[in-house]
Protein backbone atom coordinates (compact mmCIF):
# COMPACT_ATOMS: atom_id res chain seq x y z
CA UNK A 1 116.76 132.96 76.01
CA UNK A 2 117.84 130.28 78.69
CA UNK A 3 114.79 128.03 79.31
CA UNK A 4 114.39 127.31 83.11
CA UNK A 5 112.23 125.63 85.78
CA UNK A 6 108.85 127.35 85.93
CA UNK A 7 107.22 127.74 89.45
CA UNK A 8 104.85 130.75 89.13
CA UNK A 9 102.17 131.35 86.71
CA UNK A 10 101.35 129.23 83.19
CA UNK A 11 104.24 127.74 81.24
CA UNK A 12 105.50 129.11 77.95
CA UNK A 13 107.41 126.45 75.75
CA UNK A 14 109.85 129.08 74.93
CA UNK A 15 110.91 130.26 78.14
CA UNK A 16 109.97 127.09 80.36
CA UNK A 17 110.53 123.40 80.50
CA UNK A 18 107.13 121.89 79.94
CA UNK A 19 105.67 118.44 79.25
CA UNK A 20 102.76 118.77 76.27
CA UNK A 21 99.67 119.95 78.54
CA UNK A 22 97.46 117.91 75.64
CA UNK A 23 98.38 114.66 76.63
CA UNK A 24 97.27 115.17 80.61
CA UNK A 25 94.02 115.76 79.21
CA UNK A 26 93.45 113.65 75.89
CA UNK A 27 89.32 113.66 76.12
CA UNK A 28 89.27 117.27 75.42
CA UNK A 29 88.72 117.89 71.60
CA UNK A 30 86.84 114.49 71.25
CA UNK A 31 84.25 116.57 73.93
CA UNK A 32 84.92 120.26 71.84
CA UNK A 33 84.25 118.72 68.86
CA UNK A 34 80.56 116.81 70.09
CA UNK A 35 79.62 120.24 71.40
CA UNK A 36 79.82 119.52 75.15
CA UNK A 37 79.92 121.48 78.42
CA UNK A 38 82.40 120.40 80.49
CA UNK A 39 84.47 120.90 83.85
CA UNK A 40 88.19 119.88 84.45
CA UNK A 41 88.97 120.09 87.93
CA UNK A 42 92.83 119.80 89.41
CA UNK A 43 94.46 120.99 92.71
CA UNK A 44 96.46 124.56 92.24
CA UNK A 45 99.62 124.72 90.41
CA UNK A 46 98.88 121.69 88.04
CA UNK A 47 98.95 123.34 84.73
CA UNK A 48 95.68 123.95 84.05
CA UNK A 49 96.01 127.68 82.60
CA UNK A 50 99.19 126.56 80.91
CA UNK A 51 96.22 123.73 79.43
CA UNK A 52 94.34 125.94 78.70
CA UNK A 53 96.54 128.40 76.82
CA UNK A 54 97.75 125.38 74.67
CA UNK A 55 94.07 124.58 74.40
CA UNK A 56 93.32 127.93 72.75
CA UNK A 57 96.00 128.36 70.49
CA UNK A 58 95.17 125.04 69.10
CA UNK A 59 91.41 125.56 68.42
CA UNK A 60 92.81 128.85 66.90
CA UNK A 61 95.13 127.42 64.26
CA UNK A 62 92.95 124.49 63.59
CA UNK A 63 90.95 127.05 61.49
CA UNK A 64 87.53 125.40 62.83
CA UNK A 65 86.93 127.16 65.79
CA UNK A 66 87.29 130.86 67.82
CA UNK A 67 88.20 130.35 70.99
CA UNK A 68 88.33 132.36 74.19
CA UNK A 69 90.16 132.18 77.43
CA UNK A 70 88.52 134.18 80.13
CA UNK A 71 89.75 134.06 83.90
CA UNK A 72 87.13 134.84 86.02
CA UNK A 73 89.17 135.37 89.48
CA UNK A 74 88.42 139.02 89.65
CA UNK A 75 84.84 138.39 90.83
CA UNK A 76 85.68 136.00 93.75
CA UNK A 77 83.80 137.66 97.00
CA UNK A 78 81.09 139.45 94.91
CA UNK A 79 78.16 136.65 95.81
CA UNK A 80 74.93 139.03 95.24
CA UNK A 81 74.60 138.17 91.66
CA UNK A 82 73.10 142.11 90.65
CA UNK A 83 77.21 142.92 91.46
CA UNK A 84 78.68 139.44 90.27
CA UNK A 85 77.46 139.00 87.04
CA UNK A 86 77.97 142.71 85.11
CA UNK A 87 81.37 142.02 86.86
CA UNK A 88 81.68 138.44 84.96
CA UNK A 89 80.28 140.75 81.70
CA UNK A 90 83.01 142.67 81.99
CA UNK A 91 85.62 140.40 82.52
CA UNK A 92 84.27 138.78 79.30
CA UNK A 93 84.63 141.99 77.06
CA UNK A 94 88.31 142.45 78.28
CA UNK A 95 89.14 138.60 77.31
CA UNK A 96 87.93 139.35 73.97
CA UNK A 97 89.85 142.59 73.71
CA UNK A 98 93.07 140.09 73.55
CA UNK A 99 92.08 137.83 70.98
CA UNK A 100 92.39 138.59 67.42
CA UNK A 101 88.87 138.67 65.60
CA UNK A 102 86.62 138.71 68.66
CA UNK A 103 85.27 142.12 68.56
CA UNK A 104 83.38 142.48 72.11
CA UNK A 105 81.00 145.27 70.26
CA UNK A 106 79.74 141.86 68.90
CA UNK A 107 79.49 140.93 72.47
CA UNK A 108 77.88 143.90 74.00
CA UNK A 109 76.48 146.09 72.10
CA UNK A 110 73.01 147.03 73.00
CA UNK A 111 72.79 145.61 75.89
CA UNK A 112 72.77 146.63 79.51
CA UNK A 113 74.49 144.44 82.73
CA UNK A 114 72.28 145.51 84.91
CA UNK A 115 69.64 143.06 83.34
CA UNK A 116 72.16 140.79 85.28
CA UNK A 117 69.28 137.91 85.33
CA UNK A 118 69.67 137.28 80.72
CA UNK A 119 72.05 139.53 79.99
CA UNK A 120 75.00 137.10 79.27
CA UNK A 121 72.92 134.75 77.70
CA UNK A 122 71.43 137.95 75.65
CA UNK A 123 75.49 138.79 74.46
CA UNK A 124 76.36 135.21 73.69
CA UNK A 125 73.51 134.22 72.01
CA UNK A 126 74.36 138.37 69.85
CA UNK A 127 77.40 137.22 69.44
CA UNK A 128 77.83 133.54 68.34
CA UNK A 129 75.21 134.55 65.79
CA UNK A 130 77.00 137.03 64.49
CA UNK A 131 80.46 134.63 64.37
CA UNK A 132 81.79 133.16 61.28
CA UNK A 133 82.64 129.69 63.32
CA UNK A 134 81.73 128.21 66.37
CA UNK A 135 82.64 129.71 69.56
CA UNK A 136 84.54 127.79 72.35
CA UNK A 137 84.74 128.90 75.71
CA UNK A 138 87.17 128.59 78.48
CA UNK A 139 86.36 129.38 81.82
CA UNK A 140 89.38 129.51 84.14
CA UNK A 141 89.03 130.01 88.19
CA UNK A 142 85.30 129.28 87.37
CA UNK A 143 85.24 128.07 90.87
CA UNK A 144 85.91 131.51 92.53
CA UNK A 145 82.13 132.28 91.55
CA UNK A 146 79.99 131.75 94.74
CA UNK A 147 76.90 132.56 95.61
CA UNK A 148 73.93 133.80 93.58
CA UNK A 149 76.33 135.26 91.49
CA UNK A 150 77.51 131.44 90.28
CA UNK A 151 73.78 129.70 90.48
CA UNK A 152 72.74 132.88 87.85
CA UNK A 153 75.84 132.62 86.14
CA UNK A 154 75.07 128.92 84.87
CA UNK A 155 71.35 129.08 84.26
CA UNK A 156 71.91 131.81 81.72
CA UNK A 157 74.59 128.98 80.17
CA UNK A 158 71.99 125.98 80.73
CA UNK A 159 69.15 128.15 79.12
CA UNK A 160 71.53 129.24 76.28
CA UNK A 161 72.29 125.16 75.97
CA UNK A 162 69.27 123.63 75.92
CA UNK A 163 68.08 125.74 73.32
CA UNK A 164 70.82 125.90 70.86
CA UNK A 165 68.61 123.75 68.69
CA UNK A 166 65.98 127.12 68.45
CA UNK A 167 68.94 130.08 68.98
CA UNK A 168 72.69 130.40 68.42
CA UNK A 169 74.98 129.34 71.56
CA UNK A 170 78.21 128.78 72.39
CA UNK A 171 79.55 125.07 70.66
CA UNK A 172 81.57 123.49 73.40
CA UNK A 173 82.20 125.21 77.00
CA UNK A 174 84.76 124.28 79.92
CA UNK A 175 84.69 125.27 83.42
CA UNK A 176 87.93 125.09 85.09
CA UNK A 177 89.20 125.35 88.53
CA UNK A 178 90.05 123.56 91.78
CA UNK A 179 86.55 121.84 92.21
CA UNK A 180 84.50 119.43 90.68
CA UNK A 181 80.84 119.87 89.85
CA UNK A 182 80.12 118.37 92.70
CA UNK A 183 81.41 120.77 94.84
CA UNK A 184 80.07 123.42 93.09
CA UNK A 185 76.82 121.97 94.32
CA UNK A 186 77.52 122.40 97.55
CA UNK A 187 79.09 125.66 97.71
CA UNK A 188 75.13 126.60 96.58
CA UNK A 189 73.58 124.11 98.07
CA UNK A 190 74.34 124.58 101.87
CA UNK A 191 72.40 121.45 103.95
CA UNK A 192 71.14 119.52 100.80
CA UNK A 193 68.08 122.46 100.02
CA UNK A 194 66.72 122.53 96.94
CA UNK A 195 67.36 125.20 94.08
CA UNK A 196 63.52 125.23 93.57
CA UNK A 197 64.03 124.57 89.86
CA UNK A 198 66.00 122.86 86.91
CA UNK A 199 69.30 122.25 87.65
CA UNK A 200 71.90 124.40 86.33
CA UNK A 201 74.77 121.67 86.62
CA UNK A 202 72.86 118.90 84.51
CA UNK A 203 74.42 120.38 81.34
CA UNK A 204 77.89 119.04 82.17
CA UNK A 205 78.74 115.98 80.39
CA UNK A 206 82.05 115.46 82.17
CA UNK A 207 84.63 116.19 84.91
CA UNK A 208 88.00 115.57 84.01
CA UNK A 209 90.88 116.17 85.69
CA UNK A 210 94.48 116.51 85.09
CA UNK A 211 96.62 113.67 86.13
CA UNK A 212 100.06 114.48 87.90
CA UNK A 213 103.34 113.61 86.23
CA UNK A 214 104.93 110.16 85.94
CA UNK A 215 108.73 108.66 86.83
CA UNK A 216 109.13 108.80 83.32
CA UNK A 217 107.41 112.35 82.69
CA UNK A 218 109.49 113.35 85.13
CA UNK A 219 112.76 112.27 83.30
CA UNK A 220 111.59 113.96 80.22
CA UNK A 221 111.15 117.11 81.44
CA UNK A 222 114.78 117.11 83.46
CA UNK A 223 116.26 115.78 80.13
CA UNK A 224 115.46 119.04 78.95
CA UNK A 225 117.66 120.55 81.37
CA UNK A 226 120.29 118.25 80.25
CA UNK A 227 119.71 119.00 76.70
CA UNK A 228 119.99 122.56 77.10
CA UNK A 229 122.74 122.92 79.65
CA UNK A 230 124.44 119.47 79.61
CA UNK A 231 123.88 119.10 83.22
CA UNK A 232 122.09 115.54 84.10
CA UNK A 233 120.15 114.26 86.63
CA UNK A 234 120.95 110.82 87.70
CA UNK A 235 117.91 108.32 87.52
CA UNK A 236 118.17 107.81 91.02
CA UNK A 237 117.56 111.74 91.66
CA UNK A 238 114.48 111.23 89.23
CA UNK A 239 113.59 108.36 91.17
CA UNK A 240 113.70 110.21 94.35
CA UNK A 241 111.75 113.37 93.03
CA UNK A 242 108.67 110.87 91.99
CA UNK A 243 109.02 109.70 95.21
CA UNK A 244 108.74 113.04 96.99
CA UNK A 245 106.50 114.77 94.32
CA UNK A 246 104.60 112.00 93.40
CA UNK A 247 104.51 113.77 90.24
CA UNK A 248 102.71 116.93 91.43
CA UNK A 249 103.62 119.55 88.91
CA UNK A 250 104.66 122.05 91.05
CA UNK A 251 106.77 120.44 93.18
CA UNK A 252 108.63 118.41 90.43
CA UNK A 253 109.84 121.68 88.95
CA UNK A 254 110.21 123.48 92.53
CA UNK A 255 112.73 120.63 93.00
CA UNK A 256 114.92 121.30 90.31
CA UNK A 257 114.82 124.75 90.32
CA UNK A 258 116.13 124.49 94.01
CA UNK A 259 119.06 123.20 93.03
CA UNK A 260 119.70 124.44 89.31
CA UNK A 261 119.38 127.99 90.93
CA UNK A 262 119.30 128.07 94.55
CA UNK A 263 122.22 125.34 95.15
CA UNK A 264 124.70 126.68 92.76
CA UNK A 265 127.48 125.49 94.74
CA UNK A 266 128.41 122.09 92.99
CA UNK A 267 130.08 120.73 90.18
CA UNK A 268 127.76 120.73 87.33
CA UNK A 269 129.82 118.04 85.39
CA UNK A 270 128.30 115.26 87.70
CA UNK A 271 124.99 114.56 87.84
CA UNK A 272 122.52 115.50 90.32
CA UNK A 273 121.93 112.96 92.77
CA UNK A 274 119.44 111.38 95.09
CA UNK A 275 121.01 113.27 97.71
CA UNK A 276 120.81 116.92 96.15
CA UNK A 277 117.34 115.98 95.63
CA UNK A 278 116.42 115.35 99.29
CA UNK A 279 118.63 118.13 100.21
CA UNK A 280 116.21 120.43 98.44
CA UNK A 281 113.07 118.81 99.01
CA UNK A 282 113.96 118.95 102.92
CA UNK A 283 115.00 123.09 101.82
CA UNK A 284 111.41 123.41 99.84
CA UNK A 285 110.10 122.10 103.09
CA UNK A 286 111.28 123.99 105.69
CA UNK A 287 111.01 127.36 103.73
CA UNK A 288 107.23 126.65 102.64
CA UNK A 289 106.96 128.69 99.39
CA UNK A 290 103.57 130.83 98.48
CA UNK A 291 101.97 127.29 96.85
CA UNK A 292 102.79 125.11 99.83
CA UNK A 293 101.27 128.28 102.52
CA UNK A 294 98.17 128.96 99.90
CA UNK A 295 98.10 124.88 100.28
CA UNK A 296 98.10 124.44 103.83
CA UNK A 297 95.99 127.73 104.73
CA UNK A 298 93.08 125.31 104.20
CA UNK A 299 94.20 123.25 107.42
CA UNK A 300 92.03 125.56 109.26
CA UNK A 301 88.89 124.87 108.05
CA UNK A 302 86.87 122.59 109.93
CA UNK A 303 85.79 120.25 106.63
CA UNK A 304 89.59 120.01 106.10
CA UNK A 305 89.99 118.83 109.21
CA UNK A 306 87.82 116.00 109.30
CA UNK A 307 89.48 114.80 106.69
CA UNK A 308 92.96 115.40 107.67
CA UNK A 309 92.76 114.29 111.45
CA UNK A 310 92.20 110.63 110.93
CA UNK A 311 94.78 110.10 107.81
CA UNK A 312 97.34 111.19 110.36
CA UNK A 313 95.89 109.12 113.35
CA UNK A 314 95.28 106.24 111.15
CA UNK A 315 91.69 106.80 111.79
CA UNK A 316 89.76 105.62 109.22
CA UNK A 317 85.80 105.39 109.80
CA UNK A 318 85.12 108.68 110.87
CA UNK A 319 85.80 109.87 107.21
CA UNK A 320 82.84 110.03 105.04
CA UNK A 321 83.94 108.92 101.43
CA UNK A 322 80.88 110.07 99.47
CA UNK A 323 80.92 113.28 101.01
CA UNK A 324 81.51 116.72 99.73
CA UNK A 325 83.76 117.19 102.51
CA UNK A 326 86.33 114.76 101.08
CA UNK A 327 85.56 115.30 97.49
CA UNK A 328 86.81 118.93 98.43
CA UNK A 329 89.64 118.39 100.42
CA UNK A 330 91.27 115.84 97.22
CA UNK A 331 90.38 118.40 94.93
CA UNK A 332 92.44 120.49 96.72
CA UNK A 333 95.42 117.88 95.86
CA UNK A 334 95.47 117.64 99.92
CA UNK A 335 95.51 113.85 99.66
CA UNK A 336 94.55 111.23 97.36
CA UNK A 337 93.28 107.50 97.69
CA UNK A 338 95.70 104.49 96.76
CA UNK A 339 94.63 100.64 97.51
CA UNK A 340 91.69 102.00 99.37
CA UNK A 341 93.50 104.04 101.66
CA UNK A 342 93.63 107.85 102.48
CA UNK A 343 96.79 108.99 102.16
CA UNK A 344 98.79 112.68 101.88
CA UNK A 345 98.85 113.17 98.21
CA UNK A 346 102.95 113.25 98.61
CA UNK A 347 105.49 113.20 101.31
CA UNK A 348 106.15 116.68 100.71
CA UNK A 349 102.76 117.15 101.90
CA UNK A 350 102.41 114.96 104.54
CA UNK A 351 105.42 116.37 105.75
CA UNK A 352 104.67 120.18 105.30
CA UNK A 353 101.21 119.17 107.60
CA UNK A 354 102.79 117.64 110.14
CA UNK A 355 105.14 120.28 110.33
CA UNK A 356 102.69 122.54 110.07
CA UNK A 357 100.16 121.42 112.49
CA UNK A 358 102.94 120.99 115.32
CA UNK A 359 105.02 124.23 114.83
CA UNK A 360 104.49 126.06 117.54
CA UNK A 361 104.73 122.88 119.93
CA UNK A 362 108.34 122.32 118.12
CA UNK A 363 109.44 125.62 118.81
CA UNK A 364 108.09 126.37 122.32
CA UNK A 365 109.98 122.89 123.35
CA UNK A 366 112.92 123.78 125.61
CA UNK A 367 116.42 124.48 123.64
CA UNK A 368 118.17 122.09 125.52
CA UNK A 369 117.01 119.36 124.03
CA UNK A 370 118.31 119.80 120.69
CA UNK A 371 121.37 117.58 120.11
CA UNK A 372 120.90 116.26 123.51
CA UNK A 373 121.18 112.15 122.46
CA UNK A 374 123.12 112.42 119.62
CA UNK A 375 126.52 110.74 119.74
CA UNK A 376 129.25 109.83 117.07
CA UNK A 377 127.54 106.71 116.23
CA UNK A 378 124.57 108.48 115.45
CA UNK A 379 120.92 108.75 117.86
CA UNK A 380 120.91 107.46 120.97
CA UNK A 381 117.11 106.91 120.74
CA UNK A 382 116.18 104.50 123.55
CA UNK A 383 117.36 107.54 125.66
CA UNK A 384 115.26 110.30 123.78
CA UNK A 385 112.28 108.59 123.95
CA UNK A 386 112.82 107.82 127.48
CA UNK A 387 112.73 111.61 127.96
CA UNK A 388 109.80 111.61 126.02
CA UNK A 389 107.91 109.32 127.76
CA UNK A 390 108.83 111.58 130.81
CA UNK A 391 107.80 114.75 129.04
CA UNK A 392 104.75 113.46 128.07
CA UNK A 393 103.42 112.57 131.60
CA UNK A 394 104.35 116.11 132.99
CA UNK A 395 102.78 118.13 129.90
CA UNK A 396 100.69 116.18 127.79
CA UNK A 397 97.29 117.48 129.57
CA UNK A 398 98.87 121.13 128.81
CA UNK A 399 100.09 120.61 125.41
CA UNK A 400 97.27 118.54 124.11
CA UNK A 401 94.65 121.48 125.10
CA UNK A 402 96.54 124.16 122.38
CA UNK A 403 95.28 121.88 119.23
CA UNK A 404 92.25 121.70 117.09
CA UNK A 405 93.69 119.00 115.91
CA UNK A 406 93.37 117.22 119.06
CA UNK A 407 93.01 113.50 118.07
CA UNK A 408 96.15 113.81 115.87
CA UNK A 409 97.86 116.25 118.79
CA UNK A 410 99.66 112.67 120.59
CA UNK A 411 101.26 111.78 117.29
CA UNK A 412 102.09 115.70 116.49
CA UNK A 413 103.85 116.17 119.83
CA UNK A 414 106.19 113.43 119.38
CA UNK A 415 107.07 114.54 116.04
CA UNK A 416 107.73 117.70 117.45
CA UNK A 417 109.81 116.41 120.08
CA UNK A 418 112.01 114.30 117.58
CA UNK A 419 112.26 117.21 115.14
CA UNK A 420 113.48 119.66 117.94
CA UNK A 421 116.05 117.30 119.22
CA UNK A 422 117.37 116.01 115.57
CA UNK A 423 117.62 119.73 114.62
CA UNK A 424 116.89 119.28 110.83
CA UNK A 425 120.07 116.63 110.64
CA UNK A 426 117.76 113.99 110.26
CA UNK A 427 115.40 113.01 107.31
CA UNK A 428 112.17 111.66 108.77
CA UNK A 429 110.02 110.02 106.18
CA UNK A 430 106.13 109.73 107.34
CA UNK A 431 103.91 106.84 106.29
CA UNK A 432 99.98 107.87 106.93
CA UNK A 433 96.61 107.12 105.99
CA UNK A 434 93.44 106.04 106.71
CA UNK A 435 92.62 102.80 108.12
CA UNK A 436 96.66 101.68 108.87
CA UNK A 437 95.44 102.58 112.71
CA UNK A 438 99.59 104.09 112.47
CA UNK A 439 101.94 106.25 111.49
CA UNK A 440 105.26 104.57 110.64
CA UNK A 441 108.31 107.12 110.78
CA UNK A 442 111.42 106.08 109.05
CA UNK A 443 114.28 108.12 110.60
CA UNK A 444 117.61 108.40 108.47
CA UNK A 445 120.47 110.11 110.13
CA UNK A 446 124.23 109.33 108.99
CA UNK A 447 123.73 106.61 107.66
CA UNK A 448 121.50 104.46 109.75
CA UNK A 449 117.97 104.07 110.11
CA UNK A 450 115.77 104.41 112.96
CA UNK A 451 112.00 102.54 112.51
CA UNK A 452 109.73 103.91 114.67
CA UNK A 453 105.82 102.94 114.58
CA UNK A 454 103.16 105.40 116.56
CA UNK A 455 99.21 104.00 117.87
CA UNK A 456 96.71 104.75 119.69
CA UNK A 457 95.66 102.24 122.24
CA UNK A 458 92.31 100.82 121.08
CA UNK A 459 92.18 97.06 122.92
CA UNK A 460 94.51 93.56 123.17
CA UNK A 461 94.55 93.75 119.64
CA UNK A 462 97.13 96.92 119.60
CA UNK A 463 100.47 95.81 120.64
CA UNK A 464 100.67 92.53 118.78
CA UNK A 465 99.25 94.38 115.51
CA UNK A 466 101.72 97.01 116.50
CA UNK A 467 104.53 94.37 116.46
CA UNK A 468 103.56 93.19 113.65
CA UNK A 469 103.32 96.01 111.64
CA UNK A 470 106.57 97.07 112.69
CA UNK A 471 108.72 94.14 111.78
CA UNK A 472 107.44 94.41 108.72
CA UNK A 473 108.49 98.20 107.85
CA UNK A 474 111.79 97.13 109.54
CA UNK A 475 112.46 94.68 106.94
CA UNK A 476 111.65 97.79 104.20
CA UNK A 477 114.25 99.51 105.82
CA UNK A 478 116.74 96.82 106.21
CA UNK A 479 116.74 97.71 110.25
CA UNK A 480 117.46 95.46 113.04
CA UNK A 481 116.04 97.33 115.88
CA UNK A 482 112.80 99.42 116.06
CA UNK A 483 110.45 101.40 118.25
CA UNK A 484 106.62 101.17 118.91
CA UNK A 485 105.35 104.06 120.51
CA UNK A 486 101.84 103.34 122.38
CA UNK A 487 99.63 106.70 123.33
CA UNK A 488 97.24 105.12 126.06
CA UNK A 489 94.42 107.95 125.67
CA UNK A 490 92.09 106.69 128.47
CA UNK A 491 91.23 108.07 131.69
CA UNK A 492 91.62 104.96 134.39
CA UNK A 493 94.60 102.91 134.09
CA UNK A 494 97.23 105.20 136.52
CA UNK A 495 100.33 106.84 134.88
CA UNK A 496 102.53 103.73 136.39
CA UNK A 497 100.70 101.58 133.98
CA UNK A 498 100.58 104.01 131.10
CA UNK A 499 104.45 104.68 130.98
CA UNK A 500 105.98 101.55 130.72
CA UNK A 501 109.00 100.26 128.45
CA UNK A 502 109.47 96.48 127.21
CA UNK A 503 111.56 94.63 124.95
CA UNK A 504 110.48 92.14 121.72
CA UNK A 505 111.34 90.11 119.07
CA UNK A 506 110.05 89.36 116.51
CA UNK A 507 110.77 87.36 113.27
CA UNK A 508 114.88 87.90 114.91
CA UNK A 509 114.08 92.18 115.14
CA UNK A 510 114.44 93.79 117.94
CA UNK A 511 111.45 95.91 119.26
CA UNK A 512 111.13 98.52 122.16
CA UNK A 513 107.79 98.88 123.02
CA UNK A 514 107.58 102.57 124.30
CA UNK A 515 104.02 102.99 126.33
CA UNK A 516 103.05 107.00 126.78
């Protein structure tokens, strides 16, 4: 069978390209084998149930252990724990139906699950006694337990571990999903209130988590391709995917699958190139597969949002960085911290949410202005964001008023604006994160690049900063001639003073400064 690019569901190593899931995780079997409880957390589609399932078979043939993989993300919803947990009960006896030498009679027998308040503790206590080895377990989607259901779920485990020493137990356990411990916490724990007893989460020794791919992780697993087919990938096409992936699992093989399958059109002697690969990231993009929608579903919610809003204004003190709120929103791979600064976690991402956020403004703008200031050279863009500037003191009041995102919503429109006239035949690169007080946009269409900055107005400071920063992304780019676009949010100063357009240099660059 023809191995290929996985993007749905756990990898098998003889259907599927796949990097050893071991190695993501190396603290594993030193924590199995010390008889610990422990959580690995990652954002979906990482390879955590392919981990896992590499995880088990290993235990299994290293003759010391039984182990058993149980998915527990047919209880989500069912928070009353007298429903939740003879749910989890059963779930348990069907895992062990699967696995040769688990016989869940060993498991069950005897016992009722309406006793919902001992009754797993009761079976696993029944049934590692009755085991000839220890017995690991792995918990996957642990974090789709909510509720009462989840706080009785681990004190039967915490009772069951503290008194191994008196009563057989389970050896090592793992709880795996999208969230930490911490967040488990406060999924239970709404406004800080007490659990009015011993914790149930101080038997955790450890939250790991699964890091994404590297540059070089990245070229092994294409090699396989190559090996396999004899078609390559150029290392400036693995370049590029690390640069749009940064490594993310999913998207790393979502990229080559686009154009291995979906992009069959091309000669498969010569190598895939950095081109192909932004061809399909910009495809991946615009079509927003199950993963990215799942992903970006969670823009809605209002603890997202606090988080999101000021990485893409720049914004950086309104986000609280020992908070559950932002724990949450990185466990959900939404963004992740580099040099201090909250950032998208890729500029997939960070392109997806933009895109996201500003859909409906980019296709409710007028069809007339699509391909309105391009010319054979390539954008005539001191004339588009003239227009803009224009637009923006006619409808701003209106357009700003249809987003919850309404801090972001200046920076949103224009993207909208420059999306609808560029008509997809741009790429537009965002830079954003928290604390750069801008967004830097690197525009590439045939052949040239177009720099442009966007700020708020916060005081004298923000025009020569903006300069500033500007030249130097300019210089990044290799571009002579760039564009800072000021959004003057306050009430006073008159429209005559807010729309204004002047010329700079600086450091021999030219700079329009655009003022909205």
């Amino acid at each position: 069978m023809q191995r290929y690019f996985n993007v749905a569901g756990p990898c098998t190593p003889h259907k599927h390209y796949l990097l050893p899931t071991r190695e993501r995780c190396a603290e594993i079997h030193a924590l199995i084998d010390s008889e610990q409880f422990f959580v690995i957390h990652a954002a979906r589609q990482s390879g955590k149930t392919t981990l896992l399932n590499a995880l088990q078979q290993d235990l299994e043939a290293s003759g010391k252990y039984h182990a058993l993989y149980c998915s527990l993300e047919a209880v989500q919803g069912l928070e009353d724990a007298r429903e939740g947990i003879p749910a989890v009960f059963e779930t348990i006896c069907l895992a062990m139906r699967r696995v040769p030498g688990l016989d869940p009679l060993l498991f069950s027998e005897g016992l009722e699950a309406a006793h919902f308040t001992t009754v797993l503790g009761d079976a696993f206590g029944r049934l590692c006694g009755r085991l000839d080895k220890p017995l690991v377990m792995l918990f996957d989607e642990a974090d789709c337990l909510s509720g009462q259901t989840l706080i009785t779920f681990l004190r039967q485990l915490r009772d069951g571990y503290v008194n191994r020493i008196r009563a057989p137990f389970i050896h090592s356990l793992a709880l795996v999903g999208m969230r930490s411990i911490r967040d488990y916490k406060a999924e239970v724990r709404p406004g800080g209130t007490t659990l009015g007893s011993a914790s149930p989460f101080n038997i955790v020794t450890k939250s790991l988590t699964l890091h994404n791919f590297t540059r070089d992780e990245i070229g092994t697993l294409y090699a396989q391709h190559t090996a396999d087919t004899g078609e390559a990938f150029a290392p400036e096409a693995v370049d590029r995917a690390h640069y749009w992936t940064e490594g993310q699992p999913w998207l790393v093989n979502a990229l080559a699958r686009e154009i291995v399958m979906e992009m069959p059109a091309r000669d498969r002697s010569v190598a895939v190139s950095a081109a192909l690969i932004d061809e399909a990231a910009e495809r991946l993009m615009c079509r927003r597969d199950t993963h990215l929608d799942s992903l970006l579903e969670r823009l809605k919610e209002p603890r997202v949002r606090g988080v999101i809003e000021p990485v893409m204004t720049g914004g950086g003190g309104e986000i609280d960085r020992l908070g559950d709120d932002f724990e949450y929103v990185k466990d959900l791979g939404l963004v992740k911290v580099t040099l201090g600064t909250i950032a998208p976690a890729n500029p997939i991402y960070a392109t997806v949410i933009a895109r996201t956020l500003n859909f409906n403004t980019q296709e409710n703008l007028p069809a007339s202005l699509m391909e309105r200031w391009i010319t054979p050279d390539g954008v005539d863009m001191d004339a588009l964001l003239r227009e803009f500037q224009q637009f923006w003191r006619e409808n701003s009041d209106i357009w700003i008023g249809r987003y919850e995102y309404r801090e972001a919503a200046p920076h949103l429109i224009l993207m909208a604006f420059l999306q609808r006239v560029l008509n997809g035949g741009a790429l537009i690169e965002r830079e954003m994160g928290s604390g750069r007080k801008r967004i830097d946009l690197g525009i590439r269409f045939r052949g040239r690049n177009y720099p442009l900055e966007i700020k708020l107005h916060y005081g004298p400071k923000t025009l020569p900063e903006g300069l500033a920063q500007l030249s130097e992304y300019m210089d990044t780019l290799g571009a002579r001639r760039g564009w800072l676009v000021i959004f003057d949010r306050r009430t006073e100063p008159a429209w005559e003073e807010k729309i204004s357009w002047r010329e700079e240099t600086v450091a021999g660059r030219e700079i329009a400064v655009v003022g909205c």
